[in-house]
Each structure stands twice: as C-alpha cells, then as structure tokens.
PDB file of N, CA and C in Angstrom:
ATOM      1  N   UNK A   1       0.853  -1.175   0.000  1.00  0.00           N
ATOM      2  CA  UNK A   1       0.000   0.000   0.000  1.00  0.00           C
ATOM      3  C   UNK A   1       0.894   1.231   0.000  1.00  0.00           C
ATOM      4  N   UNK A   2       0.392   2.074  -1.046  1.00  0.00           N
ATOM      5  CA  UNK A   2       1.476   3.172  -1.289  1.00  0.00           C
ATOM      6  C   UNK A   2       0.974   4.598  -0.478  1.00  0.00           C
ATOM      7  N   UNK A   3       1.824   5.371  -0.095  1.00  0.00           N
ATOM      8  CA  UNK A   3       1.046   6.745   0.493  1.00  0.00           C
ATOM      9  C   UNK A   3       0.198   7.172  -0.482  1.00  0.00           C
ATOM     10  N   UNK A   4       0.353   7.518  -1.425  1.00  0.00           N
ATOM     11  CA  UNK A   4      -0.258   7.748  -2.642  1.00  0.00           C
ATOM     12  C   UNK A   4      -1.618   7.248  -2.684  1.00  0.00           C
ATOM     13  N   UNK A   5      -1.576   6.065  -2.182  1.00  0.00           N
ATOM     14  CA  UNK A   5      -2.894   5.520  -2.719  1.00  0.00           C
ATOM     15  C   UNK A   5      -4.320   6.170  -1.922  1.00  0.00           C
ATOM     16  N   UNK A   6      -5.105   6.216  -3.057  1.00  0.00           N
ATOM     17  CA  UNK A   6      -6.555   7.482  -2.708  1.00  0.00           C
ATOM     18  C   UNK A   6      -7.722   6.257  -1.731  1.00  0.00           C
ATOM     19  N   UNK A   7      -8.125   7.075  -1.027  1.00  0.00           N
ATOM     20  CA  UNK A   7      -9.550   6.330  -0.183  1.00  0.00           C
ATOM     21  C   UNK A   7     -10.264   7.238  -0.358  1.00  0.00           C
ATOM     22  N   UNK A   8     -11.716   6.522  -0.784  1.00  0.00           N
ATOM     23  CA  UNK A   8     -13.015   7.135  -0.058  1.00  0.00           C
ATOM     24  C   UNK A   8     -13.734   6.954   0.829  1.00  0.00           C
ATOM     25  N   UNK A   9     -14.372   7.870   1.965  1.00  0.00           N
ATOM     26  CA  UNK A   9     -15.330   7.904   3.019  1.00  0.00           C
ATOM     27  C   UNK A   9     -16.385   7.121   2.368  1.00  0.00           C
ATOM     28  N   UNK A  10     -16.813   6.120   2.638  1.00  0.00           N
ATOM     29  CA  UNK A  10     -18.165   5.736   3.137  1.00  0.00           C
ATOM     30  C   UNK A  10     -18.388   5.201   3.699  1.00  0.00           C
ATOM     31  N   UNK A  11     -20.048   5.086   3.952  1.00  0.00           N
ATOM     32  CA  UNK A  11     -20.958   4.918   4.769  1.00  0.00           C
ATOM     33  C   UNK A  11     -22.028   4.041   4.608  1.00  0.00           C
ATOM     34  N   UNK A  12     -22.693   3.564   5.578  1.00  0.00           N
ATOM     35  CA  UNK A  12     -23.804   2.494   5.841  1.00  0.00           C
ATOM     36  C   UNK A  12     -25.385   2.924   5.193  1.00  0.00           C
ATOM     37  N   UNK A  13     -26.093   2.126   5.542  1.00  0.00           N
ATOM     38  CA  UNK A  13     -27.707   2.673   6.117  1.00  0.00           C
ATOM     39  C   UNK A  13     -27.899   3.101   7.413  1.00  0.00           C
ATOM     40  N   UNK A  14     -26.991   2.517   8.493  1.00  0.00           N
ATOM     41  CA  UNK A  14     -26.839   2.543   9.854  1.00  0.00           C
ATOM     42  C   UNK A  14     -25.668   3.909  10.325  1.00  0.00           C
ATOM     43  N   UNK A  15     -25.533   4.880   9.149  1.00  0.00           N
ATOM     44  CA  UNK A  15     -24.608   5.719   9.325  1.00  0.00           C
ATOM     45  C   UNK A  15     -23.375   5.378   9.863  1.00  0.00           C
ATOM     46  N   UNK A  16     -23.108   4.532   9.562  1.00  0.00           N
ATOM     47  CA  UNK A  16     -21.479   4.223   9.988  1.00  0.00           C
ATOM     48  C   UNK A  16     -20.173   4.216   9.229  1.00  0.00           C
ATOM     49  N   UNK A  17     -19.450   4.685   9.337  1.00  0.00           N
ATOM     50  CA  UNK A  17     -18.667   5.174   7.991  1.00  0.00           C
ATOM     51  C   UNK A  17     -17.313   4.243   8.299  1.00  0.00           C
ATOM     52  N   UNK A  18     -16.567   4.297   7.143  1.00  0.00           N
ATOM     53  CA  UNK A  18     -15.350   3.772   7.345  1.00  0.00           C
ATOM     54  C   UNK A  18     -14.536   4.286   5.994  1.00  0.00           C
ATOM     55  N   UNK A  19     -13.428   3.755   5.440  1.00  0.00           N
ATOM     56  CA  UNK A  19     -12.701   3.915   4.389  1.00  0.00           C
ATOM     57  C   UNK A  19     -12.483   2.873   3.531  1.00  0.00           C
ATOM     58  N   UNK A  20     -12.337   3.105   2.403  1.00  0.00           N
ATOM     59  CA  UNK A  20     -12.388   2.259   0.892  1.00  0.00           C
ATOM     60  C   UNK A  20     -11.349   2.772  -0.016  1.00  0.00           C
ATOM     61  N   UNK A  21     -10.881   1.779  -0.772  1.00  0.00           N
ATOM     62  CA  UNK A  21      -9.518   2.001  -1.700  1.00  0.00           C
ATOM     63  C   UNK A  21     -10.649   2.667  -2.945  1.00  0.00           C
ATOM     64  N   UNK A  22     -10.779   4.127  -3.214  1.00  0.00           N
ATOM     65  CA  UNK A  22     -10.760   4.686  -3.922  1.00  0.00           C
ATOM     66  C   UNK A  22     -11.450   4.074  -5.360  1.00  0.00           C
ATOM     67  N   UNK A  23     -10.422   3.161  -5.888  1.00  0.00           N
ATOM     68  CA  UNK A  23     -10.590   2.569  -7.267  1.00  0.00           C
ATOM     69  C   UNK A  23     -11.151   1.180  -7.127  1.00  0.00           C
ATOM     70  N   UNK A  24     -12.109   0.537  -6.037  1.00  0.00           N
ATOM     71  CA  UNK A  24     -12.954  -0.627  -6.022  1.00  0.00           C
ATOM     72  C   UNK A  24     -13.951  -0.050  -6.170  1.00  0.00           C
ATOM     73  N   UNK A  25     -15.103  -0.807  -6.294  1.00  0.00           N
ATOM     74  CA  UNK A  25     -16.399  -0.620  -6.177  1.00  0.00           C
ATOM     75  C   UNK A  25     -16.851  -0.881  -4.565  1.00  0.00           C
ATOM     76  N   UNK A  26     -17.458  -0.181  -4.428  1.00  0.00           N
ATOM     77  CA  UNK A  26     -18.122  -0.354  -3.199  1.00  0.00           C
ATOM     78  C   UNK A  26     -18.615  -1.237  -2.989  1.00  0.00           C
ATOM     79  N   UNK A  27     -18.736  -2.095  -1.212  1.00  0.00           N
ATOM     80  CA  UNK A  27     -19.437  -3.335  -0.732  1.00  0.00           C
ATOM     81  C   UNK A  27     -21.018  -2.652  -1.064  1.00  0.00           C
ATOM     82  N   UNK A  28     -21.730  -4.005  -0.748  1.00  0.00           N
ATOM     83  CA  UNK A  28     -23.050  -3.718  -1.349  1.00  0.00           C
ATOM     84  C   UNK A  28     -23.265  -3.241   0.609  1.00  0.00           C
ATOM     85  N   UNK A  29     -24.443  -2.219   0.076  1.00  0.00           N
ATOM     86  CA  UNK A  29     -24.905  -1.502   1.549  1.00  0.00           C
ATOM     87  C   UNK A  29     -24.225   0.008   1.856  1.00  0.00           C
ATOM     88  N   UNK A  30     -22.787   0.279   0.986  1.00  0.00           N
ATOM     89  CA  UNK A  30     -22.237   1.086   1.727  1.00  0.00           C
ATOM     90  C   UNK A  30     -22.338   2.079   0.704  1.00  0.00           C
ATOM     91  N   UNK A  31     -22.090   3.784   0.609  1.00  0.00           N
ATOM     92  CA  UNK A  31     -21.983   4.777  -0.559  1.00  0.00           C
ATOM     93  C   UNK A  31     -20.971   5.778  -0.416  1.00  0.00           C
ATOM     94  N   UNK A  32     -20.210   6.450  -1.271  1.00  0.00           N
ATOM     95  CA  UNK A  32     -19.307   7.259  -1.029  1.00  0.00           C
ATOM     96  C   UNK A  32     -20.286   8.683  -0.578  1.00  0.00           C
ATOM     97  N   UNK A  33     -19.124   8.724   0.645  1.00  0.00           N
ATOM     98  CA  UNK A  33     -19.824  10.528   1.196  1.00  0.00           C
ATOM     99  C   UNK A  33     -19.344  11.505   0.686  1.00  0.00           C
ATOM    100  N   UNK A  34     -18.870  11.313  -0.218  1.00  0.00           N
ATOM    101  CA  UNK A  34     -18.107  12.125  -1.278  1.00  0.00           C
ATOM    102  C   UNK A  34     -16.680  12.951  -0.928  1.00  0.00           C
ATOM    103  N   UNK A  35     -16.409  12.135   0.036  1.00  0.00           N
ATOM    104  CA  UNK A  35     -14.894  12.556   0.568  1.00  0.00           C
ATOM    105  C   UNK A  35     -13.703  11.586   0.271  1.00  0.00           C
ATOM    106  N   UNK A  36     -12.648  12.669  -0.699  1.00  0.00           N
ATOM    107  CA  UNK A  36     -11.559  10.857  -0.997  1.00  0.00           C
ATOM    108  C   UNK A  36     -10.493  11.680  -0.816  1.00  0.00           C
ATOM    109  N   UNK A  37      -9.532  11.275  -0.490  1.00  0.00           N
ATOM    110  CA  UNK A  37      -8.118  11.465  -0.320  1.00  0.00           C
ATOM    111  C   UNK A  37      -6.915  10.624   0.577  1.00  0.00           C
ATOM    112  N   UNK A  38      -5.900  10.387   0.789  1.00  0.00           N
ATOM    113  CA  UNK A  38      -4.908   9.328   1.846  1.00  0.00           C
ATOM    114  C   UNK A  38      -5.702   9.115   2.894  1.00  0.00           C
ATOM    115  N   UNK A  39      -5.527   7.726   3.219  1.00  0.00           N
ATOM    116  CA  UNK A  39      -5.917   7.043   4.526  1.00  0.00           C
ATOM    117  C   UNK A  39      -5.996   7.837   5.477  1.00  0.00           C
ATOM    118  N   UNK A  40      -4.901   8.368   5.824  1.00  0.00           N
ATOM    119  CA  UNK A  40      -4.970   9.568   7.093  1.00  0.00           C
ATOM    120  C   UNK A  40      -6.070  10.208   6.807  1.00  0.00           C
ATOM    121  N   UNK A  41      -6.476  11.518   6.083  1.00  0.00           N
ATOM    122  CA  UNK A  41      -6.699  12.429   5.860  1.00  0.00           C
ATOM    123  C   UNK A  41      -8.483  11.700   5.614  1.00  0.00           C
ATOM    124  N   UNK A  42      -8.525  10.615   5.596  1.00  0.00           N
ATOM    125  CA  UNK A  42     -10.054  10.347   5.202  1.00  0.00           C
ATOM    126  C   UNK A  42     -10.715   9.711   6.957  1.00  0.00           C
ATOM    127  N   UNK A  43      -9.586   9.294   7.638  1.00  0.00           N
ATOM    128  CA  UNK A  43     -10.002   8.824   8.914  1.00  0.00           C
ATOM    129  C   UNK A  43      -9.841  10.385   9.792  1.00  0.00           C
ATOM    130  N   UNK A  44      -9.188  11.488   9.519  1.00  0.00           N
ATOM    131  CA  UNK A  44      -9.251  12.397  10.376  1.00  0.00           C
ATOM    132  C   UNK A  44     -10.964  13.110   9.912  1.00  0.00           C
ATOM    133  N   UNK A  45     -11.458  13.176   8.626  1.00  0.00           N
ATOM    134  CA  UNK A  45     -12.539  13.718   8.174  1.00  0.00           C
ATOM    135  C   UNK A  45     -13.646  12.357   8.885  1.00  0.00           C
ATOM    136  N   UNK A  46     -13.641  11.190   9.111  1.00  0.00           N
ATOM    137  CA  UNK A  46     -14.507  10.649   9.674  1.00  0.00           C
ATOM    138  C   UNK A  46     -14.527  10.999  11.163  1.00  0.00           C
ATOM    139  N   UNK A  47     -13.155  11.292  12.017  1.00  0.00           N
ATOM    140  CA  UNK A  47     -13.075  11.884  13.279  1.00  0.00           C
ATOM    141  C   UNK A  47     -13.832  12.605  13.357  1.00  0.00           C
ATOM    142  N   UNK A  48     -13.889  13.711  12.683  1.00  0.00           N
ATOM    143  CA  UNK A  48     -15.010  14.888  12.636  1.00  0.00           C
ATOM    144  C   UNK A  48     -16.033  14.916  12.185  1.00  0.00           C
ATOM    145  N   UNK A  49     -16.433  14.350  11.554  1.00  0.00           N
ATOM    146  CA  UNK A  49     -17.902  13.593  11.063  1.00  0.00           C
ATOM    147  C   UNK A  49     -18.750  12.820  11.679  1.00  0.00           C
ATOM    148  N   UNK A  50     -18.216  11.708  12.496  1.00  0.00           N
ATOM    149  CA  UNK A  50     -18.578  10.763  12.815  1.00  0.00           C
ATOM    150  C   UNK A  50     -19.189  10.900  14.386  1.00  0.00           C
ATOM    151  N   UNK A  51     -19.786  11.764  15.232  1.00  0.00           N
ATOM    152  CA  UNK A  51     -19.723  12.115  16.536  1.00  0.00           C
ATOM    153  C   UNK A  51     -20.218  11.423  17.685  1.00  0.00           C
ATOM    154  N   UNK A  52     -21.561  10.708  16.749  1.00  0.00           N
ATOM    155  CA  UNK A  52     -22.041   9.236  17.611  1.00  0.00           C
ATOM    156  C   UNK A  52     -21.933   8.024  16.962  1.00  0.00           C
ATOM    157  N   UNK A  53     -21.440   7.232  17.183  1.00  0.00           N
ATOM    158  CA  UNK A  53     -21.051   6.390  17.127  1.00  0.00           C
ATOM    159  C   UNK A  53     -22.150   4.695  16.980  1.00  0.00           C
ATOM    160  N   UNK A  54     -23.251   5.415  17.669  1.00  0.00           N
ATOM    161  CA  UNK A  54     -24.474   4.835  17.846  1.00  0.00           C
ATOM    162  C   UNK A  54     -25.040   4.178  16.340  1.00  0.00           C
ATOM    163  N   UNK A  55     -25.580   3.097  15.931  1.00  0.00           N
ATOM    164  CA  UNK A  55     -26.504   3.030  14.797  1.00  0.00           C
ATOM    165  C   UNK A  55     -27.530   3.815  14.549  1.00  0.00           C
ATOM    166  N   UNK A  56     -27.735   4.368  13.467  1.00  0.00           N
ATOM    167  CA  UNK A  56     -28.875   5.074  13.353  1.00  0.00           C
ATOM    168  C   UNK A  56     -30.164   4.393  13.837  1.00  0.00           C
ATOM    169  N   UNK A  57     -30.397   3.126  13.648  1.00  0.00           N
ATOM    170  CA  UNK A  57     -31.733   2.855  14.291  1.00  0.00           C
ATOM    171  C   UNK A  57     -31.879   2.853  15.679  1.00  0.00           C
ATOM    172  N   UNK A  58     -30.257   2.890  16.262  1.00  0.00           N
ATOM    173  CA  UNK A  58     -30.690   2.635  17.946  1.00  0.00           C
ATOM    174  C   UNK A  58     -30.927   4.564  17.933  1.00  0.00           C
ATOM    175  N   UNK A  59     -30.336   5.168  17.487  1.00  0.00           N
ATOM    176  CA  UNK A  59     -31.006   6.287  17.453  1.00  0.00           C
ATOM    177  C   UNK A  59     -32.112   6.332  17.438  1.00  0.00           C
ATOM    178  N   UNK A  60     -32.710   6.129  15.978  1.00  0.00           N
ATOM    179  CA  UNK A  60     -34.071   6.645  16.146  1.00  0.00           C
ATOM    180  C   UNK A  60     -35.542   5.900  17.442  1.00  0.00           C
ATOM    181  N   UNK A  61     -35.043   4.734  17.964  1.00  0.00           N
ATOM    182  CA  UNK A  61     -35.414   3.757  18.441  1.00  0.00           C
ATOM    183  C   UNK A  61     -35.568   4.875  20.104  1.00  0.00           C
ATOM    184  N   UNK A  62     -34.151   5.201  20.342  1.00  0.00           N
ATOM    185  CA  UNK A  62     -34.132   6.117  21.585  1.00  0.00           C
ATOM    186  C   UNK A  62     -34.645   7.012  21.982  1.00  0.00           C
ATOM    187  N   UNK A  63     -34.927   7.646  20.200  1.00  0.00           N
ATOM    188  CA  UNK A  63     -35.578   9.192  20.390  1.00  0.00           C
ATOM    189  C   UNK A  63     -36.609   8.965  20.271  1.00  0.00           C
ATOM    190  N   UNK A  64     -37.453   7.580  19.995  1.00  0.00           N
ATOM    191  CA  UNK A  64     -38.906   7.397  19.721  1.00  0.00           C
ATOM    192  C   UNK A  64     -39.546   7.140  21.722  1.00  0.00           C
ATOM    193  N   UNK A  65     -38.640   6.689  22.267  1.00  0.00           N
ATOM    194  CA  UNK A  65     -39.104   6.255  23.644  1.00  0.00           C
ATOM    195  C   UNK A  65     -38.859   7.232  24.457  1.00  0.00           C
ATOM    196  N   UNK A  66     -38.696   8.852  24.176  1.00  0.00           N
ATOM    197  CA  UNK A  66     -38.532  10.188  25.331  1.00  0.00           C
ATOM    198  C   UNK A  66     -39.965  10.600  24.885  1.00  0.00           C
TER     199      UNK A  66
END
C-alpha cells in the first residue's frame, strides 16, 4: 500500500462510515460521502464527522421512547 494511494469515506444505512480504496467498487450496503483522499486524511474527516457512534436505528429507536 502506497502513500499515494486514494480512499473514499463511506458509509452504511446505519450511518457508519469507514474507508475504501478509492478505485474498487463499493461493498453492497455502503456509498461514497463524497470525501476521498490518503488514509490519514479520510479517517481524520470521519473523526469529525462521525460524533455518535451509535446506529442510526438505535437512534431513532431512543428518540422514539422520550
């Protein structure tokens, strides 16, 4: 794996994001968030993106029972 080599941000149905080599096709389920650049630089943009950690359904599941 070269520094060079490009990743893209994506993400779930369950909002959960991770990183992808750029030039594959995406696993089935997941979509680019339209953020690509070095490994680093795509896990520091999920740092800041990413704030709960939670699945979206246990989300909505939580906010349905207040």
């Amino acid at each position: 794996m070269s520094e060079s080599e490009q990743y893209a941000v994506v993400v779930n149905d369950e909002e959960q994001y991770s990183v992808w080599p750029a030039d594959r096709a995406r696993p089935a389920g997941w979509h680019a968030d339209g953020f690509v650049g070095d490994r680093q630089a795509c896990l520091d943009h999920i740092e800041q993106i990413w704030t709960d950690m939670r699945p979206a359904s246990l989300r909505r599941a939580m906010a349905a029972g207040d």
